[in-house]
N, C-alpha and C. Protein backbone atom coordinates (compact mmCIF):
# COMPACT_ATOMS: atom_id res chain seq x y z
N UNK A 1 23.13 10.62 -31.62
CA UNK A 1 22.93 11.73 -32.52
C UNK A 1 22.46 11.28 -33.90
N UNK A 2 22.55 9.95 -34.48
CA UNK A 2 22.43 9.60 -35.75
C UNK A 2 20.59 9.59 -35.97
N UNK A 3 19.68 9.91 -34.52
CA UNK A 3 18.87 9.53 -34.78
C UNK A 3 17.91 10.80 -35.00
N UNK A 4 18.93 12.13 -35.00
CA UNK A 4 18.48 13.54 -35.28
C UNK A 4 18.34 13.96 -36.91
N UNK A 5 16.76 14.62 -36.99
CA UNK A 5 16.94 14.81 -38.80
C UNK A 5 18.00 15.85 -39.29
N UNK A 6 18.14 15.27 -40.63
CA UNK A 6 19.52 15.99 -41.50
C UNK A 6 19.10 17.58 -41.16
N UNK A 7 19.76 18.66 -40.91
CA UNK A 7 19.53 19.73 -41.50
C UNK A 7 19.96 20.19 -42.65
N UNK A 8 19.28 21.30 -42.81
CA UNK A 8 19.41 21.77 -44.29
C UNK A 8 19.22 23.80 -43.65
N UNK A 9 19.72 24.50 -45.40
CA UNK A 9 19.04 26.13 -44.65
C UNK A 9 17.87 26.19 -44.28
N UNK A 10 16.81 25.37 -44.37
CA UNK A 10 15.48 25.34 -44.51
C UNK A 10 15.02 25.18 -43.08
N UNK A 11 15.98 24.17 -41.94
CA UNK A 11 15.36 23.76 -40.64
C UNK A 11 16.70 24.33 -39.71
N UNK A 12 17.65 24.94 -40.00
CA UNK A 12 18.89 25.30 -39.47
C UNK A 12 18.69 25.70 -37.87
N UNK A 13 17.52 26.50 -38.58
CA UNK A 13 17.74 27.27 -37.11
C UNK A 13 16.79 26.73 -36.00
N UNK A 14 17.15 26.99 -34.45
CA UNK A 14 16.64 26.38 -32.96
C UNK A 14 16.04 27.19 -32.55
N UNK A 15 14.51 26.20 -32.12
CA UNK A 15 14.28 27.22 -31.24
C UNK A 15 14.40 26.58 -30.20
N UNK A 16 14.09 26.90 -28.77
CA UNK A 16 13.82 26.08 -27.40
C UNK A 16 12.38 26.28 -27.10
N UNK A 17 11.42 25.48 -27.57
CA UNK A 17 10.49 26.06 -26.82
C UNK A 17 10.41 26.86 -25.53
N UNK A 18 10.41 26.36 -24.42
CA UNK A 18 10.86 26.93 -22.89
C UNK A 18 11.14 27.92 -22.72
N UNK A 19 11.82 28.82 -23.33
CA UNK A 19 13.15 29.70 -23.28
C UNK A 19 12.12 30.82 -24.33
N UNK A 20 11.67 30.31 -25.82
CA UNK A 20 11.41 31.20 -26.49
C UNK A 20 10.04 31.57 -26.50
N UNK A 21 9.23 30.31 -26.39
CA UNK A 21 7.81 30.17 -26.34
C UNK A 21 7.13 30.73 -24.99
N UNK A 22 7.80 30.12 -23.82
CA UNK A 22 7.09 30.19 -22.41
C UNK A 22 7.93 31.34 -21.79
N UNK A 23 9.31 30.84 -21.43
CA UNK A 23 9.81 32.09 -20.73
C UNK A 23 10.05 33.56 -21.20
N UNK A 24 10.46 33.59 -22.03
CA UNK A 24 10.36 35.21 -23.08
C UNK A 24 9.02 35.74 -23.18
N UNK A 25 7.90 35.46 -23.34
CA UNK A 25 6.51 35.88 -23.59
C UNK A 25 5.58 36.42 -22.20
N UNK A 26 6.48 35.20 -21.40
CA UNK A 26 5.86 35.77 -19.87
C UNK A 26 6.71 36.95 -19.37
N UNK A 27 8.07 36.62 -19.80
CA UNK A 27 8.67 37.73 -19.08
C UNK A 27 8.27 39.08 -19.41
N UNK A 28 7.89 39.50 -20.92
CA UNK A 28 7.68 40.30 -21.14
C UNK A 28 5.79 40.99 -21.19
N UNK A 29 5.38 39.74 -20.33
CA UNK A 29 4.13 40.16 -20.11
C UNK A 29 4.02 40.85 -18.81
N UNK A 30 5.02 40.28 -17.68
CA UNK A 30 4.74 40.62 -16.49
C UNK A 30 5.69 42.52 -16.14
N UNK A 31 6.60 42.59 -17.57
CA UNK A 31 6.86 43.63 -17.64
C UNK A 31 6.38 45.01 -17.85
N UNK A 32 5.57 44.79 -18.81
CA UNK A 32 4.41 45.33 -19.19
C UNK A 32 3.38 45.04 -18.32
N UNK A 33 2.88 44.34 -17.80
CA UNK A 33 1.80 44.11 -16.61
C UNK A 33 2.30 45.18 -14.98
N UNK A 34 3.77 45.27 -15.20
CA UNK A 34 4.93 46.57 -14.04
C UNK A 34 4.24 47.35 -14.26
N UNK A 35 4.61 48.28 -15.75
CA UNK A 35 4.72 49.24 -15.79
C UNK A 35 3.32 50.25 -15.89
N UNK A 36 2.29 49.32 -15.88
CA UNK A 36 1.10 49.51 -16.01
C UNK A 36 0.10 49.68 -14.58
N UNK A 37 0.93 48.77 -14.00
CA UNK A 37 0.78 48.84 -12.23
C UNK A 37 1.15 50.14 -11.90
N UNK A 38 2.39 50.18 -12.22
CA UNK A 38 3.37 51.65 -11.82
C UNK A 38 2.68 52.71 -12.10
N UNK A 39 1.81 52.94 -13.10
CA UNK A 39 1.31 54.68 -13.64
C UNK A 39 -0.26 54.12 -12.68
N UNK A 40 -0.77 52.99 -12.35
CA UNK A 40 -2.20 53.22 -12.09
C UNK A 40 -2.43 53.08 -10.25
N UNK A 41 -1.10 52.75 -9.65
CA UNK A 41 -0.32 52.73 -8.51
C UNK A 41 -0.03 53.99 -8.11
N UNK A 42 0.91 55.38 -8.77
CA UNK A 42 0.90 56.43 -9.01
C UNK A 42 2.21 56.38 -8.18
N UNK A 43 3.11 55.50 -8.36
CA UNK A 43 4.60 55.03 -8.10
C UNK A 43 5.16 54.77 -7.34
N UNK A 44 4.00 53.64 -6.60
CA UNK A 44 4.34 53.54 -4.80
C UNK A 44 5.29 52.66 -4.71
N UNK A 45 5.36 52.57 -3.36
CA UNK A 45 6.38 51.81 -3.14
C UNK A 45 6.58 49.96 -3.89
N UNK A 46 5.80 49.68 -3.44
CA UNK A 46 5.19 48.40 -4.07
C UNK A 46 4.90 48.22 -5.45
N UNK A 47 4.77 49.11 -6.44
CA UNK A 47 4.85 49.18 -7.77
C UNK A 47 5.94 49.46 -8.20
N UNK A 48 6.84 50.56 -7.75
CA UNK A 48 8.21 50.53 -8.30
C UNK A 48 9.13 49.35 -7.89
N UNK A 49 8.85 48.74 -7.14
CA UNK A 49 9.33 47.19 -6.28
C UNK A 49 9.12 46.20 -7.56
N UNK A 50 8.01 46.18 -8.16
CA UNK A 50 7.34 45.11 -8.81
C UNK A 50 7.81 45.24 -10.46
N UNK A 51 8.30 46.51 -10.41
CA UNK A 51 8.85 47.07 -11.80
C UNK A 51 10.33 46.83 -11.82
N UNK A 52 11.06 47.35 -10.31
CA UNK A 52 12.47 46.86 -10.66
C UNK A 52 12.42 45.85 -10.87
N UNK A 53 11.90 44.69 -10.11
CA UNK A 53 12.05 42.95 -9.99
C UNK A 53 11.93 42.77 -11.34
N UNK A 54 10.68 43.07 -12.22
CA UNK A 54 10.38 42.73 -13.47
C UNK A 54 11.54 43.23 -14.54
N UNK A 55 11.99 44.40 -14.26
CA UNK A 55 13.20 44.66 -15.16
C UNK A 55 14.67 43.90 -15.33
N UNK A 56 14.48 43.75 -14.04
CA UNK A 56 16.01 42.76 -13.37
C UNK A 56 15.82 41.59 -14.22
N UNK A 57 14.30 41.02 -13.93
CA UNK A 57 14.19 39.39 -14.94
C UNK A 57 14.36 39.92 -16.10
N UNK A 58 14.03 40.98 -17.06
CA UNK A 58 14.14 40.99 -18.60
C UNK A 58 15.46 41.20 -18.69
N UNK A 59 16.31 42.05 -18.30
CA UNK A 59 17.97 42.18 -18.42
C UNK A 59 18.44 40.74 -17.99
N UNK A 60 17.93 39.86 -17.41
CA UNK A 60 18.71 38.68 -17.01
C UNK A 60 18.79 37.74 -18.08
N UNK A 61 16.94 37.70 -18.41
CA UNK A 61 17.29 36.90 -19.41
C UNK A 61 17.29 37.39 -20.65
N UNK A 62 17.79 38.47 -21.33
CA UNK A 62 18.38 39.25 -22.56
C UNK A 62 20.21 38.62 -21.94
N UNK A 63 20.10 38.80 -20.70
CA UNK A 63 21.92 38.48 -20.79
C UNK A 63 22.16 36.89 -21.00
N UNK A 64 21.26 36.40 -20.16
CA UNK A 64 21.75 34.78 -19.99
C UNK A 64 21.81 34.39 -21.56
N UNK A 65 20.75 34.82 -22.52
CA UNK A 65 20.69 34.63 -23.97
C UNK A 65 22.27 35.16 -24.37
N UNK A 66 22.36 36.54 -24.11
CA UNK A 66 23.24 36.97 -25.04
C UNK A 66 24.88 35.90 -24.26
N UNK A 67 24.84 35.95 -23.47
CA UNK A 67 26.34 35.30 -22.85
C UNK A 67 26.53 33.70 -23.48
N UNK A 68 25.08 33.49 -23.39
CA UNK A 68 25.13 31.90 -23.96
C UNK A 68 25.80 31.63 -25.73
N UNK A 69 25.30 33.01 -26.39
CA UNK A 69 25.12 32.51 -27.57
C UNK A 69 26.81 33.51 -28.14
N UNK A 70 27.42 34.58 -27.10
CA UNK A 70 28.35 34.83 -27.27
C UNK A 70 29.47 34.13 -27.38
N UNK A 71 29.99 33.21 -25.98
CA UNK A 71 30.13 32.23 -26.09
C UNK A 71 30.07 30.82 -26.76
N UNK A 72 29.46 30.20 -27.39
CA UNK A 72 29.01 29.78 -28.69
C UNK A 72 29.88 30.35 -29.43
N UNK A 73 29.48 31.12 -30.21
CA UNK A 73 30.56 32.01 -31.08
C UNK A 73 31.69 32.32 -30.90
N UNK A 74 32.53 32.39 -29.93
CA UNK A 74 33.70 32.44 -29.68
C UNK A 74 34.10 30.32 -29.87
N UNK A 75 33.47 29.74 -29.22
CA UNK A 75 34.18 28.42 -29.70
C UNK A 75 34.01 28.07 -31.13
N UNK A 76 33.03 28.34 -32.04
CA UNK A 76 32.33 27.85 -33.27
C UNK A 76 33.97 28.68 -34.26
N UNK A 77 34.73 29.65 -33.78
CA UNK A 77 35.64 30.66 -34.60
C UNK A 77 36.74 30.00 -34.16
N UNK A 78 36.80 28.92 -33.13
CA UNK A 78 37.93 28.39 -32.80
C UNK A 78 38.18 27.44 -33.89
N UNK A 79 37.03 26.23 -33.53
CA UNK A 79 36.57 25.16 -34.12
C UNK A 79 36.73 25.42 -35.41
N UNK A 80 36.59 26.43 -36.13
CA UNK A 80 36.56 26.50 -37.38
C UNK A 80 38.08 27.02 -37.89
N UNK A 81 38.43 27.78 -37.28
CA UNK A 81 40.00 28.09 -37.72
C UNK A 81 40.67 26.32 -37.60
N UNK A 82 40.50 25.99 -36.71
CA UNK A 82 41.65 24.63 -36.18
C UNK A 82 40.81 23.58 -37.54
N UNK A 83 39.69 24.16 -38.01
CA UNK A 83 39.17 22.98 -38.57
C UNK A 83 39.73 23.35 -40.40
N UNK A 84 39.85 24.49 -40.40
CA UNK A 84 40.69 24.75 -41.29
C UNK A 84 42.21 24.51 -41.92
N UNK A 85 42.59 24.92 -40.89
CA UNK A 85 44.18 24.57 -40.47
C UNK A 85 44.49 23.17 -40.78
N UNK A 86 43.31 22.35 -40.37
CA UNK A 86 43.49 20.71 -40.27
C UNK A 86 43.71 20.40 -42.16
N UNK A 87 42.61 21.44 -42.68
CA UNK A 87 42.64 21.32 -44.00
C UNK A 87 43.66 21.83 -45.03
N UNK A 88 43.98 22.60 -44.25
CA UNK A 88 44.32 22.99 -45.18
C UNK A 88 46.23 23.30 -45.02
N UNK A 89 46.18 23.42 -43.61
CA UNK A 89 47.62 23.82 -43.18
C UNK A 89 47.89 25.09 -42.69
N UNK A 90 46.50 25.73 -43.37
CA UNK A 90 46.61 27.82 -43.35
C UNK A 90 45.72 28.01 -42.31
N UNK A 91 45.95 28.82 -41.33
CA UNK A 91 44.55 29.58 -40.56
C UNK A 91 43.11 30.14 -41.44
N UNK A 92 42.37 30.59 -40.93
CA UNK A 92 41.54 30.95 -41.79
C UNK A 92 41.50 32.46 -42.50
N UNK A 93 40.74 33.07 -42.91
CA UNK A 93 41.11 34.21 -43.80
C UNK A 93 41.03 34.99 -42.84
N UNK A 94 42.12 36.28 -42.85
CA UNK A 94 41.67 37.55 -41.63
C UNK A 94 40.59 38.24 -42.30
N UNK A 95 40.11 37.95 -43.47
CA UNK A 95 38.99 38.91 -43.87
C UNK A 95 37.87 38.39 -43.70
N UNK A 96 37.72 37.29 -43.04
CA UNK A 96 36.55 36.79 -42.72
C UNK A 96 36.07 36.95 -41.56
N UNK A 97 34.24 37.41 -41.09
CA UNK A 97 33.64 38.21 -40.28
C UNK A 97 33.23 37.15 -39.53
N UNK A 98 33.23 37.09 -38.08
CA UNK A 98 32.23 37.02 -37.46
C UNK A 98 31.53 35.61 -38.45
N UNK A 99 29.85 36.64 -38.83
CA UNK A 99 29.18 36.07 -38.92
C UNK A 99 29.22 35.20 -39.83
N UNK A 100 30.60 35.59 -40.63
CA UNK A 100 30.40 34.68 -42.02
C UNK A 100 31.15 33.37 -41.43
N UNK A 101 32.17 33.36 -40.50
CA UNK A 101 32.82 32.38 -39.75
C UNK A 101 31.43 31.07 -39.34
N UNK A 102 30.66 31.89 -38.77
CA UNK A 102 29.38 31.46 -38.10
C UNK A 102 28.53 30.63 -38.87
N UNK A 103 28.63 31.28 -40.30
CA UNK A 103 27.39 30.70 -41.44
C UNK A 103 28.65 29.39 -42.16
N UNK A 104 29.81 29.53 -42.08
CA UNK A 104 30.40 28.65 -42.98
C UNK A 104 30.62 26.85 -42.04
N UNK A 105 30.34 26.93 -40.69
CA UNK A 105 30.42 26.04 -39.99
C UNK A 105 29.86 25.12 -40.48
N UNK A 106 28.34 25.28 -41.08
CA UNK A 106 27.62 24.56 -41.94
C UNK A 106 28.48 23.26 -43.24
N UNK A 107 29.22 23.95 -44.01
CA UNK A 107 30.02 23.68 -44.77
C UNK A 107 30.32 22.23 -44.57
N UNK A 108 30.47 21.14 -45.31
CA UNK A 108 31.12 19.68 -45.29
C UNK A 108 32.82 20.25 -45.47
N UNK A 109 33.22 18.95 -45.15
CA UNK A 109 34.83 19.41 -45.12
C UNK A 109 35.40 19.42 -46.54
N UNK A 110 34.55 18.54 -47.57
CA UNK A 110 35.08 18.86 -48.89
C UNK A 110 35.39 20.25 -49.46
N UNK A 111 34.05 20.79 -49.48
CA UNK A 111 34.16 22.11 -50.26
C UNK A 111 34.36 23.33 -49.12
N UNK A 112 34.67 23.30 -47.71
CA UNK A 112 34.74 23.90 -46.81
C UNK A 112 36.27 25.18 -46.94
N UNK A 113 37.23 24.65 -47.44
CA UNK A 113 38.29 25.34 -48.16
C UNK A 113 37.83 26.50 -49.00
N UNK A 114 37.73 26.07 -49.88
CA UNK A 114 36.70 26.90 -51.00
C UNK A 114 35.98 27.53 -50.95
N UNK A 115 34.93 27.48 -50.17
CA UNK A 115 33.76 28.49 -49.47
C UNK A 115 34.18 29.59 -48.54
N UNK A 116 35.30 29.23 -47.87
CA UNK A 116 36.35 30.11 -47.01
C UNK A 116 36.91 31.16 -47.60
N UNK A 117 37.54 30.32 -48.95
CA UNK A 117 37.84 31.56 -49.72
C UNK A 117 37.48 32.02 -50.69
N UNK A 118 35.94 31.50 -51.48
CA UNK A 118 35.08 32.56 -51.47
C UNK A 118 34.64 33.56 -51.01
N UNK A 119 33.60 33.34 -49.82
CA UNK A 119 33.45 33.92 -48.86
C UNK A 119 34.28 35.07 -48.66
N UNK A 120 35.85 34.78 -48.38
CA UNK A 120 36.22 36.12 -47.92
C UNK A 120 36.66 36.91 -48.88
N UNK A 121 36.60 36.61 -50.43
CA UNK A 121 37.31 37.47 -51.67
C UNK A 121 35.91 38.19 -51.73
N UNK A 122 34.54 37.38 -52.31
CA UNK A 122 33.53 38.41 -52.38
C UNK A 122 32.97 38.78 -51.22
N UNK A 123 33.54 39.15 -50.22
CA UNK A 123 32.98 39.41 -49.11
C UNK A 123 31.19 38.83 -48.57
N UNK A 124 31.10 37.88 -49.01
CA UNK A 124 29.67 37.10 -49.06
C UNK A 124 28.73 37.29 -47.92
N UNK A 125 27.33 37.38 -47.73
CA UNK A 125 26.64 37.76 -46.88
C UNK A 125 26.58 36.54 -46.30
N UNK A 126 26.16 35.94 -44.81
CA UNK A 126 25.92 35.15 -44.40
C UNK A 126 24.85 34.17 -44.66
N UNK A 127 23.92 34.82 -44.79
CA UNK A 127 22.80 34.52 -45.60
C UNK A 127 23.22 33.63 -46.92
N UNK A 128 23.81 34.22 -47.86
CA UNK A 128 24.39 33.88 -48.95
C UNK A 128 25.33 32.77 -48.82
N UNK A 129 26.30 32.61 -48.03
CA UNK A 129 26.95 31.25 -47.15
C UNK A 129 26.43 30.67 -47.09
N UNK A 130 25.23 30.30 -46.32
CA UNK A 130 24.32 29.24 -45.75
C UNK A 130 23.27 29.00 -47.20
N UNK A 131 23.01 29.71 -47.98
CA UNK A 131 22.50 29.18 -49.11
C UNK A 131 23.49 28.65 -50.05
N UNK A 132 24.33 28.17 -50.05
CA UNK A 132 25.69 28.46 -51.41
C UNK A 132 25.92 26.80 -50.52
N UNK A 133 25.96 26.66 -49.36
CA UNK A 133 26.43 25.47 -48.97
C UNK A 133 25.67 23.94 -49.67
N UNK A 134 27.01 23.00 -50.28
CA UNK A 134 26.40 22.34 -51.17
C UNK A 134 26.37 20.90 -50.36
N UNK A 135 27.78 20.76 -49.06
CA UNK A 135 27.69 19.42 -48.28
C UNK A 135 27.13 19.75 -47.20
N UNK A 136 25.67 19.92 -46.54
CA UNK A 136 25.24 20.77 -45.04
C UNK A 136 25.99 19.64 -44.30
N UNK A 137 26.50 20.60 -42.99
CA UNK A 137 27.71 19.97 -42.08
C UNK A 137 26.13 20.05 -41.09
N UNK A 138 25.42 19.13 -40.11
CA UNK A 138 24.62 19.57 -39.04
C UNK A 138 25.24 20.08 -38.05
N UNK A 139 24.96 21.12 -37.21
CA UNK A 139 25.00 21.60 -35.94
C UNK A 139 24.17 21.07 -34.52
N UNK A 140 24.03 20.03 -34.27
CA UNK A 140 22.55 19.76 -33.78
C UNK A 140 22.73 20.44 -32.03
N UNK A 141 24.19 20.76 -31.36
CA UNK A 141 24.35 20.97 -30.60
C UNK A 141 24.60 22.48 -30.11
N UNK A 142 24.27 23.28 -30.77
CA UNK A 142 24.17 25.00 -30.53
C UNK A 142 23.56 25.40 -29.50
N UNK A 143 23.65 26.41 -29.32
CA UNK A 143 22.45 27.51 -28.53
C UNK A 143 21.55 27.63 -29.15
């Protein structure tokens, strides 16, 4: 891992090529390529065939995305409470959201306390988290 570049807010975020570039673009070509069959077909058998199949792949992979990255998020709120706790002795704030849990992972362990409870007094945007972060913690292993 030492041989992955630093991140910063600037490169944070992943893409997969594969996934975002190739498979998402086709899927949603051959969906649209259905439904276009379907009205010039006039809703035969074989076009509504070609439309369910095509719908089935876009709900699959809208789910496989969403389950993957749900997941993710449920460990990243673990990781971060226990990583708190480690710091501090306290769980983390109950007023802290989701996403702001999500954006503070970033955080080095120095000022990681502090940003926590920032974060949850001004109720801080996530956005605003991930810019405010002064030690970037990398993630290189996400969804």
């Amino acid at each position: 891992m030492s041989k992955l570049k630093p991140q910063s807010y600037d490169n944070h975020k992943k893409f997969v090529p594969l996934f975002h570039f190739v498979l998402a673009p086709i899927t949603i070509i051959i969906f649209v390529a259905s439904i276009v069959h379907l009205f010039t077909e006039q809703f035969s058998y074989s076009s509504l065939l070609i439309f369910g199949i095509s719908l089935c792949i876009v709900i699959l992979g809208v789910l496989v995305r969403q389950f993957a990255t749900n997941l993710q998020d449920r460990s990243i709120v673990q990781e971060e409470n226990f990583r708190h706790f480690q710091l501090t002795g306290k769980p983390l704030d109950a007023r802290l959201t989701l996403q702001q849990i999500i954006a503070l992972r970033f955080e080095g362990d120095e000022s990681f306390p502090a940003l926590c409870l920032n974060a949850a007094e001004m109720g801080m945007e996530p956005r605003k988290i991930k810019q405010s972060i002064t030690h970037w913690r990398a993630d290189h292993l996400r969804v």
